[in-house]
Protein backbone atom coordinates (compact mmCIF):
# COMPACT_ATOMS: atom_id res chain seq x y z
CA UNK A 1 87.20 107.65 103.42
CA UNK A 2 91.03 107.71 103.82
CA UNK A 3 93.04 109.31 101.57
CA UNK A 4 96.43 108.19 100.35
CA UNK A 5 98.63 109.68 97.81
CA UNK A 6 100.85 107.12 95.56
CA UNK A 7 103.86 106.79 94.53
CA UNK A 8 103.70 104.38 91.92
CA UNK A 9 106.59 101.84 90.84
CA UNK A 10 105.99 99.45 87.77
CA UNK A 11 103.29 97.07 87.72
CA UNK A 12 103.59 93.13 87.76
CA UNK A 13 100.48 92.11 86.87
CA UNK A 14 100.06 88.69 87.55
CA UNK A 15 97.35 86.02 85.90
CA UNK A 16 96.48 83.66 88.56
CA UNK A 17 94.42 80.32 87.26
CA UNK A 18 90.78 80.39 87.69
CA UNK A 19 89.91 81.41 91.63
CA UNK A 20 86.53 80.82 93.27
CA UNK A 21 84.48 84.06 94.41
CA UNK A 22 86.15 84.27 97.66
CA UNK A 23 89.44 83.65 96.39
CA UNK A 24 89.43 86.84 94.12
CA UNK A 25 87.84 88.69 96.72
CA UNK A 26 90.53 87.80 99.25
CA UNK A 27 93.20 88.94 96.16
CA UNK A 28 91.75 91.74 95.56
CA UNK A 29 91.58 92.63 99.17
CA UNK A 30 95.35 91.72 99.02
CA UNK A 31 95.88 94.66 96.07
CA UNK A 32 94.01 96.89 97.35
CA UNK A 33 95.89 97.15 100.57
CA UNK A 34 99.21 96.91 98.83
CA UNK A 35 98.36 100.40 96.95
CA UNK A 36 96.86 102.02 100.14
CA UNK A 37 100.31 101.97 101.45
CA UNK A 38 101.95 103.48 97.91
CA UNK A 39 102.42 100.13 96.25
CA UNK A 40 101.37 99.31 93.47
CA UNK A 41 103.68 96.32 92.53
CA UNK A 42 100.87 93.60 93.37
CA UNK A 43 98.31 94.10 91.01
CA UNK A 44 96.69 90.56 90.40
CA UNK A 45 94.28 89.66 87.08
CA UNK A 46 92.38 86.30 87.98
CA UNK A 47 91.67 84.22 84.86
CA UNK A 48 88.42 83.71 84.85
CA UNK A 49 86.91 85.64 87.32
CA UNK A 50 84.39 88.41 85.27
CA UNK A 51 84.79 91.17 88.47
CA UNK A 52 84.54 94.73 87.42
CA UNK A 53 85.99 96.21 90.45
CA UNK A 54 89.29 94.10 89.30
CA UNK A 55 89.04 95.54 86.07
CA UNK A 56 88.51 98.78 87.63
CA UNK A 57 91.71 98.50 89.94
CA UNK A 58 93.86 97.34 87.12
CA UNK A 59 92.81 100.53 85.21
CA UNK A 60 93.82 102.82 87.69
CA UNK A 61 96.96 101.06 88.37
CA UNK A 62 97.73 100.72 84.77
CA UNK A 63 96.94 104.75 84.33
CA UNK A 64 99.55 105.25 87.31
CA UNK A 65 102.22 104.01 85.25
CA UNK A 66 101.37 106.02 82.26
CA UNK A 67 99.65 102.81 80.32
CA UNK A 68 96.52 104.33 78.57
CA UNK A 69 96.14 101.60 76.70
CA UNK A 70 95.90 99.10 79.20
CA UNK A 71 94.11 101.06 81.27
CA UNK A 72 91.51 101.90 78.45
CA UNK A 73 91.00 98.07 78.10
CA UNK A 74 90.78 97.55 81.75
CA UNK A 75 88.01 100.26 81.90
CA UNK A 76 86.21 98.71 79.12
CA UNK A 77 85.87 95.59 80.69
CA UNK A 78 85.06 97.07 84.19
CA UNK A 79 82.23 99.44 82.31
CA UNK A 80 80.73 96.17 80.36
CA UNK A 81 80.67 93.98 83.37
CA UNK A 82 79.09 96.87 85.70
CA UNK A 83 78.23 100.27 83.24
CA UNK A 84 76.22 101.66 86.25
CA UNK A 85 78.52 101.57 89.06
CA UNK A 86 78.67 105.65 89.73
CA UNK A 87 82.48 104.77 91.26
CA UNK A 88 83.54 103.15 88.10
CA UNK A 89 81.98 105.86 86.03
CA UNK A 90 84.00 108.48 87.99
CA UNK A 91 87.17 107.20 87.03
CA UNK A 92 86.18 106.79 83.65
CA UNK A 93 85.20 110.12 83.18
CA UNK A 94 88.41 111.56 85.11
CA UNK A 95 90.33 109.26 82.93
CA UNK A 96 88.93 110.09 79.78
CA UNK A 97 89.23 114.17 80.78
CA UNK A 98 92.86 113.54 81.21
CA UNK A 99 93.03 112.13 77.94
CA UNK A 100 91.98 114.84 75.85
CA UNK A 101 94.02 116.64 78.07
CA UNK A 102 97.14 114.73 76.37
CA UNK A 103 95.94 114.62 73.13
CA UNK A 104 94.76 117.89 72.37
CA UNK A 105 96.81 120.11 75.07
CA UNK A 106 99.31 118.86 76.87
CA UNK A 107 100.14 122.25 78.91
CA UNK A 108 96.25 122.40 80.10
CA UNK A 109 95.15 122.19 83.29
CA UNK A 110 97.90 124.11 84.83
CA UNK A 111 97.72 126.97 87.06
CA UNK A 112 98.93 129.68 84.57
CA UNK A 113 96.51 128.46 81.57
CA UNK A 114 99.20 128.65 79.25
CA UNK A 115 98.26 128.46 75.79
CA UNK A 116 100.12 126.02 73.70
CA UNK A 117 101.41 125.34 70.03
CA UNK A 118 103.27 123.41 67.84
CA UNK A 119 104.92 124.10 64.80
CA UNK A 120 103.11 124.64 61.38
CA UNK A 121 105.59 122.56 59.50
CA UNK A 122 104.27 119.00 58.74
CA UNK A 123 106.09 116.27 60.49
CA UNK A 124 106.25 113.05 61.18
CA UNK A 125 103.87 112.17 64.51
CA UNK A 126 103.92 109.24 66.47
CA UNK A 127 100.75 107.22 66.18
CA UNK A 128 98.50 107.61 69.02
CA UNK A 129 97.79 105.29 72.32
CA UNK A 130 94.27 103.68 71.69
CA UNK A 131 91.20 105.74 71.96
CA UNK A 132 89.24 105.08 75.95
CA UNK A 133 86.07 103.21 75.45
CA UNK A 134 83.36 105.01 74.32
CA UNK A 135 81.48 106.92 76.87
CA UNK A 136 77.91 105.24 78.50
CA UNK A 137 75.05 106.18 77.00
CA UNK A 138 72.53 108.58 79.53
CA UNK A 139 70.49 105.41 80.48
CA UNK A 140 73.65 103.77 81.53
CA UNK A 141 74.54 106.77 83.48
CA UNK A 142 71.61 106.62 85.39
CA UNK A 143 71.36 102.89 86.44
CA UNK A 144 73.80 103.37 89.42
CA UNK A 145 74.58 99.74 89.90
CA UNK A 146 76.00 100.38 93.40
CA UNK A 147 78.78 97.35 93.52
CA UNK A 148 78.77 95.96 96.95
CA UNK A 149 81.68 95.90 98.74
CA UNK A 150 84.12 98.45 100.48
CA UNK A 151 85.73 101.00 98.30
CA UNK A 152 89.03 103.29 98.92
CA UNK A 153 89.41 106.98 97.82
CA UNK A 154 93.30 107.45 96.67
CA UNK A 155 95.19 110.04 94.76
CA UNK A 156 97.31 108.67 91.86
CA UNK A 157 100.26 110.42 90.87
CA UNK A 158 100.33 109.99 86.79
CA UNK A 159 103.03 111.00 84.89
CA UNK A 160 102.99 113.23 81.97
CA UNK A 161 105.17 113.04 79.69
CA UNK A 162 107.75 116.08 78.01
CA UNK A 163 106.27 118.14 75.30
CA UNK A 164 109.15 117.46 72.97
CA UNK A 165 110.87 113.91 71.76
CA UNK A 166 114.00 114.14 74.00
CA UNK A 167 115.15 110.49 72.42
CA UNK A 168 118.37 112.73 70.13
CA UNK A 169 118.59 116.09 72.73
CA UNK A 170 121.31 115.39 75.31
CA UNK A 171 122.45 119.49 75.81
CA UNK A 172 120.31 122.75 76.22
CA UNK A 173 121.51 126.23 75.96
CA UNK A 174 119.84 128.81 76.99
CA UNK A 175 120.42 131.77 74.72
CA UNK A 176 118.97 135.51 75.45
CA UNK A 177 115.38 136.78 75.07
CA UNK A 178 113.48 139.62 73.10
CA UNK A 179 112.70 142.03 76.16
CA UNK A 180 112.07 145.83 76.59
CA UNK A 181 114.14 147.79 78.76
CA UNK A 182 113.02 147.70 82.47
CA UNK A 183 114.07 150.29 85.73
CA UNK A 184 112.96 147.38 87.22
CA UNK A 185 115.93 144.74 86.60
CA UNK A 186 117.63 143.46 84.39
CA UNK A 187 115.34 140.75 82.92
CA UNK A 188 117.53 138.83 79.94
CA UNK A 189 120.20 138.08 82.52
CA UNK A 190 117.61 137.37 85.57
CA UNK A 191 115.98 135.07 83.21
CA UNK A 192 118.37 133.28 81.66
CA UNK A 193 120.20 132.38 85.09
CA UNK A 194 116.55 131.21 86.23
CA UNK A 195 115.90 128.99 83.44
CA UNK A 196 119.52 127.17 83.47
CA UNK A 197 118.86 126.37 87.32
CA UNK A 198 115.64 125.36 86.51
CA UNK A 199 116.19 123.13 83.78
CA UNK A 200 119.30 122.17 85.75
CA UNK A 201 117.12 120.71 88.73
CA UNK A 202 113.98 119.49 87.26
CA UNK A 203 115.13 118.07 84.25
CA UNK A 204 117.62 115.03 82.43
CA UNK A 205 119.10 117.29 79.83
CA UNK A 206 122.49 118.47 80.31
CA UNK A 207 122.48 122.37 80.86
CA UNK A 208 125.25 124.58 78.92
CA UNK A 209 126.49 127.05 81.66
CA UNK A 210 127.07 130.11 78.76
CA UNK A 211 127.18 133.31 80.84
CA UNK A 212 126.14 135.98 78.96
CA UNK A 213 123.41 134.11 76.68
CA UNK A 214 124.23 134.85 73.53
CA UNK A 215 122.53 137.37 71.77
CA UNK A 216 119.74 136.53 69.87
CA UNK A 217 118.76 138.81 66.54
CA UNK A 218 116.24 142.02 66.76
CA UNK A 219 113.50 140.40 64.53
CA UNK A 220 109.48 139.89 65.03
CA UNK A 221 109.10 136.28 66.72
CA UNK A 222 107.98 135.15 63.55
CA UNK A 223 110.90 135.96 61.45
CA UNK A 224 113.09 134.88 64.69
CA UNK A 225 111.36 131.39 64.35
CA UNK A 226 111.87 130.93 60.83
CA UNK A 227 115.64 131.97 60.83
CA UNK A 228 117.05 128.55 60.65
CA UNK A 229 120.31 129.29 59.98
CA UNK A 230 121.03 130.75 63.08
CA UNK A 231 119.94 128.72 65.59
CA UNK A 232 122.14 125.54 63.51
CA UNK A 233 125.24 127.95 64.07
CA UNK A 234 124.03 128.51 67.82
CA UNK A 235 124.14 124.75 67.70
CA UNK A 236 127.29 124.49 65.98
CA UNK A 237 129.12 126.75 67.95
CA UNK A 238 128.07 126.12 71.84
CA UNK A 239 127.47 121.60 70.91
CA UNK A 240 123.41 122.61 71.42
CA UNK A 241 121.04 120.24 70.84
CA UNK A 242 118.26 122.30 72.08
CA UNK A 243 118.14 126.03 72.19
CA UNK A 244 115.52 128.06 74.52
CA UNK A 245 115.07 131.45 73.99
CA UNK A 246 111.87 133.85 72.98
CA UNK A 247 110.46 137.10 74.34
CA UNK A 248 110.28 138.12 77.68
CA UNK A 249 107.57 140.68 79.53
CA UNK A 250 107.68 141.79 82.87
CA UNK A 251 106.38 144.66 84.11
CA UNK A 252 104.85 146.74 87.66
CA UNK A 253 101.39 148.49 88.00
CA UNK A 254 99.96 150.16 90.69
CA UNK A 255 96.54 148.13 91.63
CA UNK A 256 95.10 149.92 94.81
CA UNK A 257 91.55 150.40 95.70
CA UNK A 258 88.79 149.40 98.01
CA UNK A 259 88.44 146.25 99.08
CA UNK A 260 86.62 144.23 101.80
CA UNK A 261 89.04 143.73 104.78
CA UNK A 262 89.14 142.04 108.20
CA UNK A 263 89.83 144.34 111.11
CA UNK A 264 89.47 143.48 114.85
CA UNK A 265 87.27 146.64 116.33
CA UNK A 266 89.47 148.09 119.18
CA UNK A 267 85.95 148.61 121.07
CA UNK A 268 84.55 144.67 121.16
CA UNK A 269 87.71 143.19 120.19
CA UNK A 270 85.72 141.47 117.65
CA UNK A 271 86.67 140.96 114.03
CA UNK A 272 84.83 142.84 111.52
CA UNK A 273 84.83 143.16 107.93
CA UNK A 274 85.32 146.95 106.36
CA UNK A 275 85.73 149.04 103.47
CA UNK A 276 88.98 150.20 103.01
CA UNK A 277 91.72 151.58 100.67
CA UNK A 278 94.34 149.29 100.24
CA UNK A 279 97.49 150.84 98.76
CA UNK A 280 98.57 147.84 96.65
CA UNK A 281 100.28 146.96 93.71
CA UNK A 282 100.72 144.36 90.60
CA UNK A 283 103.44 142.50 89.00
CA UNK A 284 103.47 141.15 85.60
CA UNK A 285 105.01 137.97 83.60
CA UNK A 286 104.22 137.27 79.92
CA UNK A 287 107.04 134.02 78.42
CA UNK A 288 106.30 133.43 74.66
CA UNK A 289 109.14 130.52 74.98
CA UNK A 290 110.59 128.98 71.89
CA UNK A 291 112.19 125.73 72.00
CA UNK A 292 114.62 125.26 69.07
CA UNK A 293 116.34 122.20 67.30
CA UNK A 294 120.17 122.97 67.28
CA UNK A 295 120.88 120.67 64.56
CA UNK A 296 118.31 121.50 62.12
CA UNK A 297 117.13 124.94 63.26
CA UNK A 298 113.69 124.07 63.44
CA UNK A 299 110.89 125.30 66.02
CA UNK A 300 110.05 122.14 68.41
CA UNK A 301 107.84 123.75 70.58
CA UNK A 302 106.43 126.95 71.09
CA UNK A 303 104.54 127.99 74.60
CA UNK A 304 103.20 130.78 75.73
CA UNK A 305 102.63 131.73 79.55
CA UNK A 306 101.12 134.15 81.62
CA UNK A 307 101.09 135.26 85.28
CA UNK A 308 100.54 138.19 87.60
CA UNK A 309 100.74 138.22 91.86
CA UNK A 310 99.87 141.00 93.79
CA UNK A 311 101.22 142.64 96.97
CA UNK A 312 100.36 144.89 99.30
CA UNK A 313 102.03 148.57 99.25
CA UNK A 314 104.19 150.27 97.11
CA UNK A 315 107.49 149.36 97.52
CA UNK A 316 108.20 145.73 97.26
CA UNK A 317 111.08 143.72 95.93
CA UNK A 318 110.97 143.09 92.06
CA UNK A 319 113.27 140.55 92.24
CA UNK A 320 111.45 139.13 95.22
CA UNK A 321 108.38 139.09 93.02
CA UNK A 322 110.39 138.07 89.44
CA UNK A 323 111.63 134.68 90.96
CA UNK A 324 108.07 134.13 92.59
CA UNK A 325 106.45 134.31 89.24
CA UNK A 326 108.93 131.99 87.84
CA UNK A 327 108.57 129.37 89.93
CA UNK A 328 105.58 129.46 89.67
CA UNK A 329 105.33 128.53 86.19
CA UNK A 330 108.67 126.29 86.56
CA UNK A 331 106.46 122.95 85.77
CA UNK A 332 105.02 124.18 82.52
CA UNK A 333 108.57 125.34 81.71
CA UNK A 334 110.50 122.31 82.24
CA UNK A 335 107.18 120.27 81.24
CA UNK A 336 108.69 120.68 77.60
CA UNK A 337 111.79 118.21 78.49
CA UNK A 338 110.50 116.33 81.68
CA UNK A 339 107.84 114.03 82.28
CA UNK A 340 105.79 115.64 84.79
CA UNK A 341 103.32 114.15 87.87
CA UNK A 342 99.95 115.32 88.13
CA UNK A 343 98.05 113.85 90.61
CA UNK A 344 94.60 112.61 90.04
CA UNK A 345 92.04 111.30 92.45
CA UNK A 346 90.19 107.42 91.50
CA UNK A 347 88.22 104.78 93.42
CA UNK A 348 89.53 101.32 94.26
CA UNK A 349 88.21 98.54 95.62
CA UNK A 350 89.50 96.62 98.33
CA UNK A 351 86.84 93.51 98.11
């Protein structure tokens, strides 16, 4: 089946009177089409008509645009009307993955398996979206209703949201970072220019251009994070209503050894696979970020990330491999302030 990715607007969902059989068919056909070619604006509820691959097609469409409430109705309906439709089920499941994703970890699921976590203080939360629908029972599972009609494989690009409430943060400064002396480069300055551009392109937030970061004080991240009083006068002094700073790792190892490799024989001009030693070597990236309220000193959000690339020899470019690194984690970075897209993959139908 084709594959299409979306980009998704808003939805207007629109509640037609009662339409015969082939008159929600021929609507639905009508939808279906519309998001094919990246649109979801015509997404059309039929009063009346009980069809779960309408419900189904309003879920993902309503999931698109980041309702999870609407689309955990939708899927209830679609799951009651048809529980053993194996397409239906797949979404579901994908759906309710992603989730958990957002309610228990909201930097999972990334390449660099960060590891998360939020501040110990208590705080007030915002309530949470509405549970999914509870999950089919194994017999339901199994029934594999099979829905006639012709069905559409699509990727849906579904945005996450930041890791922080940006609703009072309008400036960031990026201030220096905890990190060991390297031969290597210099990485406080290289990664403190990094993050501003970063943060500059990917995010809302207005970025403080303060070259040299200020210094931050020689303390255990724990005694950093609870030093309140000086990230308010960071705030105070540079108009901060965010501060990013935290400790930095990056380091070189040599990683050669014997590995399986391709060769082309020079007597059949064949490729073959060998044994050989392959001089090599390893570079490393450890971020424990902290993300800092200006105005009350507080920690907002605390991530921690890890990465490491390889290349072959012994000589290359640390810088080269540095930046590499750090774009590489660049969405679980600015994830903290911007809403991200992750793209997921659900089944429409188009009759």
């Amino acid at each position: 089946m084709a594959r299409s990715f979306l980009a998704i607007s808003v939805i207007a969902a629109v509640a037609l009177p009662a339409l015969s059989s082939a008159g929600a068919k021929e609507a639905m056909a009508f939808a279906a089409d519309m998001a094919g070619r990246g649109n979801w604006r015509e997404q059309i509820l039929a009063e009346g008509v009980q069809d779960a691959k309408i419900f189904n097609n309003l879920a993902v469409a309503a999931e698109a645009t980041g309702d999870t409430s609407l689309a955990a109705e939708n899927y209830s309906r679609a799951l009651e009307l048809a529980s053993g439709e194996p397409a239906i089920l797949d979404n579901y499941r994908r759906f309710e993955r992603l989730s958990e994703i957002l309610a228990n970890n909201p930097a999972a699921g990334s390449s660099a398996t960060p590891e998360s976590t939020q501040p110990d203080e208590a705080e007030e939360k915002p309530a949470p979206s509405p549970a999914p629908p509870p999950s089919p029972s194994p017999e339901t599972l199994d029934e594999g209703a099979k829905l006639k009609g012709k069905s559409q494989r699509v990727d849906v690009s579904v945005p996450i949201p930041p890791r922080i409430d940006m609703q009072n943060i309008g400036t960031l400064l990026v201030a220096s970072f905890l990190a060991d002396e390297s031969a290597l480069l210099d990485v406080n300055d290289e990664l403190a220019r990094f993050l501003r551009a970063a943060f500059h392109r990917h995010s809302q937030v207005k970025v403080l251009d303060v070259v040299p970061p200020p210094a931050i004080p020689e303390q255990r991240i724990e005694d950093l994070i609870a030093n309140a009083e000086f990230w308010k006068h960071l705030g105070r002094e540079y108009g901060a209503d965010l501060i990013v700073s935290g400790v930095a790792q990056f380091g070189r190892q040599e990683a050669s050894g014997f590995e399986e490799v391709d060769v082309i024989s020079p007597t059949t001009g064949q490729k073959v696979r060998e044994t050989r030693f392959v001089e090599q070597e390893e570079f490393t990236y450890a971020l424990d970020l902290l993300y800092m309220d200006g105005k009350t000193g507080s920690l907002l959000f605390r991530d921690r990330l890890r990465k490491a690339v390889r290349y072959r020899g012994l000589m290359n470019d640390p810088l080269h491999a540095f930046y590499e690194l750090g774009e590489s984690l660049s969405q679980d970075i600015v994830g903290a302030v911007s809403t991200r897209m992750r793209v997921e993959s659900r089944t429409i139908f188009k009759r």
